[in-house]
C-alpha atoms as a PDB file:
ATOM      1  CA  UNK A   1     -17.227 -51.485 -71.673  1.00  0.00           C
ATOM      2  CA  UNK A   2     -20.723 -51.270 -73.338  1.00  0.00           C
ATOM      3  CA  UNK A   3     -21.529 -47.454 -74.337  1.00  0.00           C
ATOM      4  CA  UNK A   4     -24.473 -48.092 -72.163  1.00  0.00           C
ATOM      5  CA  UNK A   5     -22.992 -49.526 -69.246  1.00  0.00           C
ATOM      6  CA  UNK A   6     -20.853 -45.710 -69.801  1.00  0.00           C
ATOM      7  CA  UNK A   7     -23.912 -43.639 -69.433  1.00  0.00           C
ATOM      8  CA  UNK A   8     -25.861 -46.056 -66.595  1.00  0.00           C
ATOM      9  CA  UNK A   9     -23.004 -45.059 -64.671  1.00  0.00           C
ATOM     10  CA  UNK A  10     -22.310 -42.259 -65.024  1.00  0.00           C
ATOM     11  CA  UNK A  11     -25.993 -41.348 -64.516  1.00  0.00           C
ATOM     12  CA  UNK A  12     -25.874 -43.220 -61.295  1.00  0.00           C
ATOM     13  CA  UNK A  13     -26.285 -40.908 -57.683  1.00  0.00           C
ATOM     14  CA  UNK A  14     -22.952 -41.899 -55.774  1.00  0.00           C
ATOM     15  CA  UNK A  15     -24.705 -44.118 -52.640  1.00  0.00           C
ATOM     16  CA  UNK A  16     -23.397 -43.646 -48.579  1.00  0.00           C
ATOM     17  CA  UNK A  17     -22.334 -47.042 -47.294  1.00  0.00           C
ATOM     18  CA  UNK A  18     -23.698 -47.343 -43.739  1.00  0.00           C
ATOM     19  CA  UNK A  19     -19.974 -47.988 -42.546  1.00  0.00           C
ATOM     20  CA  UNK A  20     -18.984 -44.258 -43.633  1.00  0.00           C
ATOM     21  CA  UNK A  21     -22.510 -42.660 -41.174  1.00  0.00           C
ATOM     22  CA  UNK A  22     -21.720 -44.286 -38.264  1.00  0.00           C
ATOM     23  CA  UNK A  23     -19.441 -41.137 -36.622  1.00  0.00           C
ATOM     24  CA  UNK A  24     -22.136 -39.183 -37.885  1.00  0.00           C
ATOM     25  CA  UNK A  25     -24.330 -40.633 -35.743  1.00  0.00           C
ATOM     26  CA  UNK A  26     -22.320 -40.669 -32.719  1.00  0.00           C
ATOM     27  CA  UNK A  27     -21.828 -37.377 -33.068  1.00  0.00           C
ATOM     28  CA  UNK A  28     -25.748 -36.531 -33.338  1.00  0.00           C
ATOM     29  CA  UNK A  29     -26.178 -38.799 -29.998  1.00  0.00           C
ATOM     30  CA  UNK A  30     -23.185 -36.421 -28.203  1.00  0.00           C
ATOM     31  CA  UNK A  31     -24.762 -33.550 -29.453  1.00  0.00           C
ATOM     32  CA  UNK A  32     -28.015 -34.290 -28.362  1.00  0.00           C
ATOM     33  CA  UNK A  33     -26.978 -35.427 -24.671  1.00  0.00           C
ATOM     34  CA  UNK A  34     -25.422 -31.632 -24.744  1.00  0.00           C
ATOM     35  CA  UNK A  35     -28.863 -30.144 -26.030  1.00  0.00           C
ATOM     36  CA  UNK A  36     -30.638 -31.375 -23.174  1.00  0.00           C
ATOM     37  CA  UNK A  37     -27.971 -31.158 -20.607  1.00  0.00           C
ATOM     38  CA  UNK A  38     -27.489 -27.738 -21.445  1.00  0.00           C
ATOM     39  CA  UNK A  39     -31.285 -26.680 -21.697  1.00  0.00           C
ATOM     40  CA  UNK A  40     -30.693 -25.193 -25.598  1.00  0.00           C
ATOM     41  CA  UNK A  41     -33.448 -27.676 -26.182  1.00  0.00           C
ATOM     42  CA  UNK A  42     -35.701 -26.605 -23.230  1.00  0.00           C
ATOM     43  CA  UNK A  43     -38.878 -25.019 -24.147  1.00  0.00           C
ATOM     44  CA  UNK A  44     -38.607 -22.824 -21.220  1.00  0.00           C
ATOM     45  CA  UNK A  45     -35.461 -21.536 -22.096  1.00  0.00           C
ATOM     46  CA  UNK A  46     -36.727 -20.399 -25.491  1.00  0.00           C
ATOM     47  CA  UNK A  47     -39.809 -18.955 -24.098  1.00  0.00           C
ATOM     48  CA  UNK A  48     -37.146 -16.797 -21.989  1.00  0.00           C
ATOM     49  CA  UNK A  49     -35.160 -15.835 -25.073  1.00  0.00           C
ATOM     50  CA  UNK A  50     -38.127 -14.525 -26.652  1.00  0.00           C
ATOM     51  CA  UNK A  51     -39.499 -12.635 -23.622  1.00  0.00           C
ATOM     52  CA  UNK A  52     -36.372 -11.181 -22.942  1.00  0.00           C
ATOM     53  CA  UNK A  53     -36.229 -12.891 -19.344  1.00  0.00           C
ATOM     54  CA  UNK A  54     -32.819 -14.639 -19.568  1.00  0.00           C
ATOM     55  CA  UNK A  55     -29.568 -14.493 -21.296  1.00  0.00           C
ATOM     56  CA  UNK A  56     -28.675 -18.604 -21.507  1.00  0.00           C
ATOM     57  CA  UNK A  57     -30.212 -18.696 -24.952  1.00  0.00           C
ATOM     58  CA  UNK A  58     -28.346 -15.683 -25.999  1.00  0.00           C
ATOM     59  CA  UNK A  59     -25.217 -16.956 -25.101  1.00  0.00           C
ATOM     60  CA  UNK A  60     -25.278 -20.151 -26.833  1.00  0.00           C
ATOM     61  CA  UNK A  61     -26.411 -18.961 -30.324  1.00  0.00           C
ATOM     62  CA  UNK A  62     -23.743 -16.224 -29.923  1.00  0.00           C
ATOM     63  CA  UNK A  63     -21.046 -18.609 -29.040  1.00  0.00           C
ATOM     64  CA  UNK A  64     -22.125 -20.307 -32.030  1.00  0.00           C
ATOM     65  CA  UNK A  65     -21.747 -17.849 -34.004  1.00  0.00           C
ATOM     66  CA  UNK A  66     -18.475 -16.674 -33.038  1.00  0.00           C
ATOM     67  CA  UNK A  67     -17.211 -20.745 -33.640  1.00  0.00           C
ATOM     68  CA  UNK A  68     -18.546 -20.669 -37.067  1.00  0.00           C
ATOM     69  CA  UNK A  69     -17.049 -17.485 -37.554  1.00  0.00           C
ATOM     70  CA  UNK A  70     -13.713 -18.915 -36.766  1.00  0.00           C
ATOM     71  CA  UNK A  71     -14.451 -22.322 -38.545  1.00  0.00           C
ATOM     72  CA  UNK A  72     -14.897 -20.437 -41.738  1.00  0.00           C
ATOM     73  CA  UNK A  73     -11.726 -18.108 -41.179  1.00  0.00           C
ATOM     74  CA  UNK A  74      -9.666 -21.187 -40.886  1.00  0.00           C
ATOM     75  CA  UNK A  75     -11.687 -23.110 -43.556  1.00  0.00           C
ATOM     76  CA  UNK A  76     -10.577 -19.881 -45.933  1.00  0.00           C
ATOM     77  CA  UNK A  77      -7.193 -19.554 -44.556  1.00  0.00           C
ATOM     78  CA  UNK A  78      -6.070 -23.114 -44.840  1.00  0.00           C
ATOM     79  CA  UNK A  79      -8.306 -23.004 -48.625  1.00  0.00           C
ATOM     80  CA  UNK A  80      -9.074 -26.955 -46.826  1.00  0.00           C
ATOM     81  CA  UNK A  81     -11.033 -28.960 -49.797  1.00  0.00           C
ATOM     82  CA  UNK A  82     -14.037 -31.149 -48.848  1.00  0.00           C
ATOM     83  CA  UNK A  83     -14.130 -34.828 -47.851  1.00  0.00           C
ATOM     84  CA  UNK A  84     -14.486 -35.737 -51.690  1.00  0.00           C
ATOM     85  CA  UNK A  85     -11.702 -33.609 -52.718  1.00  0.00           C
ATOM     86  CA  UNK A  86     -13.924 -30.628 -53.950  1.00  0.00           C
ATOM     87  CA  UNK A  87     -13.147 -26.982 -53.399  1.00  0.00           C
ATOM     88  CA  UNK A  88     -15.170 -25.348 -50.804  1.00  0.00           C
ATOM     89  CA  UNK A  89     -17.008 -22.549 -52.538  1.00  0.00           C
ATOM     90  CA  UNK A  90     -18.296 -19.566 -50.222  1.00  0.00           C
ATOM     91  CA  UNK A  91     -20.886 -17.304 -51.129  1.00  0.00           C
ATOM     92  CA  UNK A  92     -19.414 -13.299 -52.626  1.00  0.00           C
ATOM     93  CA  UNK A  93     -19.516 -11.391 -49.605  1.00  0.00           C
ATOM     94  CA  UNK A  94     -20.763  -8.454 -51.449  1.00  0.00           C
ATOM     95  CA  UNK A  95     -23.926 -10.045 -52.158  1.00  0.00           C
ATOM     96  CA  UNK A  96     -25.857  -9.846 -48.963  1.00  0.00           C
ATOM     97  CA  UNK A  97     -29.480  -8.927 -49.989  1.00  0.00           C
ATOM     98  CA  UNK A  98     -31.736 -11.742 -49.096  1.00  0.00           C
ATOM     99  CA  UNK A  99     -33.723 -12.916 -52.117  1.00  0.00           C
ATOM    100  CA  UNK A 100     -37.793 -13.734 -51.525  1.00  0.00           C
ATOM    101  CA  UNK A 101     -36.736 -17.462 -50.944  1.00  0.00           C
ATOM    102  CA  UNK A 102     -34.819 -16.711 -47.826  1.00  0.00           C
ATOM    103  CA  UNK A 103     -37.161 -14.520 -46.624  1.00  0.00           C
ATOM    104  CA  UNK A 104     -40.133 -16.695 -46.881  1.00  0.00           C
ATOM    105  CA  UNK A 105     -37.779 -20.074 -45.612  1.00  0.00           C
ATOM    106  CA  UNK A 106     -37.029 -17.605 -42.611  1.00  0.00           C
ATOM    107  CA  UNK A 107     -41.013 -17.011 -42.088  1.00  0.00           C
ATOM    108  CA  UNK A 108     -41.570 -20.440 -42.660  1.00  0.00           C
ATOM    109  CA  UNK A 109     -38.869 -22.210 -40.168  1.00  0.00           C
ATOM    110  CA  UNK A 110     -39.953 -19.043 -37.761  1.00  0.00           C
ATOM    111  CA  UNK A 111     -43.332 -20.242 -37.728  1.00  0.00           C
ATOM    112  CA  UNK A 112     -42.480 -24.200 -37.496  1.00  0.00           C
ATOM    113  CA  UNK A 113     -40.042 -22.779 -34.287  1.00  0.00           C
ATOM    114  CA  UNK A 114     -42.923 -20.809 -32.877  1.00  0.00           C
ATOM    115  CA  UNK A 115     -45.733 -23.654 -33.139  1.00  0.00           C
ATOM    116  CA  UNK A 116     -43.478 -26.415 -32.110  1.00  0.00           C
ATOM    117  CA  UNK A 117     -42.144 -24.519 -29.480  1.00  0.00           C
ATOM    118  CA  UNK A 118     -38.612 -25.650 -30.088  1.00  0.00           C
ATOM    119  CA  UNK A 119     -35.851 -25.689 -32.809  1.00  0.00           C
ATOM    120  CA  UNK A 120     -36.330 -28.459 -34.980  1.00  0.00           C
ATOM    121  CA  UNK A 121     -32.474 -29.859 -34.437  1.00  0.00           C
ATOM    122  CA  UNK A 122     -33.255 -31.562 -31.641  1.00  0.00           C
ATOM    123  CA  UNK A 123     -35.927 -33.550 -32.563  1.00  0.00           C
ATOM    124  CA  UNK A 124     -35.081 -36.756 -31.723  1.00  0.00           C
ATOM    125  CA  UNK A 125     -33.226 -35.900 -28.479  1.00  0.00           C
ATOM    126  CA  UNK A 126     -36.699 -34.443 -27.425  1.00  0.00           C
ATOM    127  CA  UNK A 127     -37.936 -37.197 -28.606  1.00  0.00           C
ATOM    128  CA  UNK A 128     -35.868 -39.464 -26.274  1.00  0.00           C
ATOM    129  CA  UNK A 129     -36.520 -37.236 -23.225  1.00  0.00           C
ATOM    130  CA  UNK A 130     -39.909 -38.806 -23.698  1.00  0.00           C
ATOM    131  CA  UNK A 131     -42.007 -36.022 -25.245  1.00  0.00           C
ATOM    132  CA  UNK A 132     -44.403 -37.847 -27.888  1.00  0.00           C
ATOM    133  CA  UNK A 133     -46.148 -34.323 -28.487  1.00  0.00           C
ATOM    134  CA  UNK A 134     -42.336 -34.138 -30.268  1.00  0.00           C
ATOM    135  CA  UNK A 135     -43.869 -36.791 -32.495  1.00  0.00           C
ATOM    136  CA  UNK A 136     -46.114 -34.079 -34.750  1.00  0.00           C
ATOM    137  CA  UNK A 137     -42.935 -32.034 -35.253  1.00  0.00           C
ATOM    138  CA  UNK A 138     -41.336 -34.528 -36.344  1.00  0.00           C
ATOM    139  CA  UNK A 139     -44.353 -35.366 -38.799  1.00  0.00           C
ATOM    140  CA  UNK A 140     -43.947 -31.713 -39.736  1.00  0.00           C
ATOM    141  CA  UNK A 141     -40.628 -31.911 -40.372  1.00  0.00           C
ATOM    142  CA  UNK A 142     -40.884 -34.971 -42.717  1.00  0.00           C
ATOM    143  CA  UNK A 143     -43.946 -33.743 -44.392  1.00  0.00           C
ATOM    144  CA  UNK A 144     -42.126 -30.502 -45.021  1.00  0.00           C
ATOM    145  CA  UNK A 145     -38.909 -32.655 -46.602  1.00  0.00           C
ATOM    146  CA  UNK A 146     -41.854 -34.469 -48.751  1.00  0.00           C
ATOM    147  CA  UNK A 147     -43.061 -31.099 -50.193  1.00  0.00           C
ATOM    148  CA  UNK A 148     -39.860 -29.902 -51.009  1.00  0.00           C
ATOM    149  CA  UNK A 149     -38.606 -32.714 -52.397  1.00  0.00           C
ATOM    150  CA  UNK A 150     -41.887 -32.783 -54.904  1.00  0.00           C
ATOM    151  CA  UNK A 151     -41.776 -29.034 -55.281  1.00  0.00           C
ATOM    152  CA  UNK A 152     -38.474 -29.056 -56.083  1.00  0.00           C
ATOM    153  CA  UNK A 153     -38.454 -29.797 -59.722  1.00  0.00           C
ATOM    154  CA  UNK A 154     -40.603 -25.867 -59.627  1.00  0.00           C
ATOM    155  CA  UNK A 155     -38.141 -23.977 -57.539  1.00  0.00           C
ATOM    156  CA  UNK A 156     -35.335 -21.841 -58.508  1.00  0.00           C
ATOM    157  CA  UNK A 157     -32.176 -23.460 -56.890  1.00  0.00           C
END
């Protein structure tokens, strides 16, 4: 093999075949039928969360909590290796201060929550419920993908 052919590819991004997204997309459908069946997705429901006026909301994010808590203790216990064979590397638990970039992602996905007036996850389910106002949030969410994908080069990672 040509010592150029060598470096072309091992320069080259490894590509998804669409074959291999397919469950991920099922799974994205599924999930979104439970958004909206179960109201997570409901800007009424998060207008209650924030005002205090119902638990539902509560619930859910603390269920999901306590499943990824879980997830992880089994992910740790069973030291399970990723789908390419790579070690799963979690963060030292005795580092916990949040550095300016978290804080200002938090401000800035608080804000994008706040003016949308739902999470972003569930964008296209919204979307399919037939809300077109969903449309801008999606524009926001690719325009914010855009940004950070030109910023990125500038940004400590």
């Amino acid at each position: 093999m040509a010592p150029e052919a060598v470096v072309a590819e091992s320069a080259s991004v490894p590509t998804a075949r669409s074959e291999s997204l397919i469950p991920y997309f099922l799974v994205g459908c599924y999930l979104g039928i439970i958004f909206i069946k179960s109201e997570v997705a409901s800007w009424f429901r998060i207008q209650e969360m924030f005002r205090f006026q119902a638990f539902h909301m509560y619930g859910v994010i603390g269920g999901a909590v306590v499943v990824a808590t879980l997830g992880v203790l089994v992910l740790k216990r069973l030291g399970t290796r990723s789908v390419l064979g790579d070690e799963i590397v979690f963060p030292d638990p005795t580092d916990r201060s949040p550095s300016p970039q978290h804080v200002l992602g938090g401000i800035t996905f608080g804000l994008g929550w706040g003016l949308l007036g739902a999470c972003p996850g569930p964008i296209y389910a919204l979307l399919g419920t037939g809300l077109p106002v969903m449309l801008f949030g999606l524009g926001g969410a690719l325009a914010g993908v855009w940004v950070y994908g030109w910023l990125r080069p500038q940004l400590p990672h």
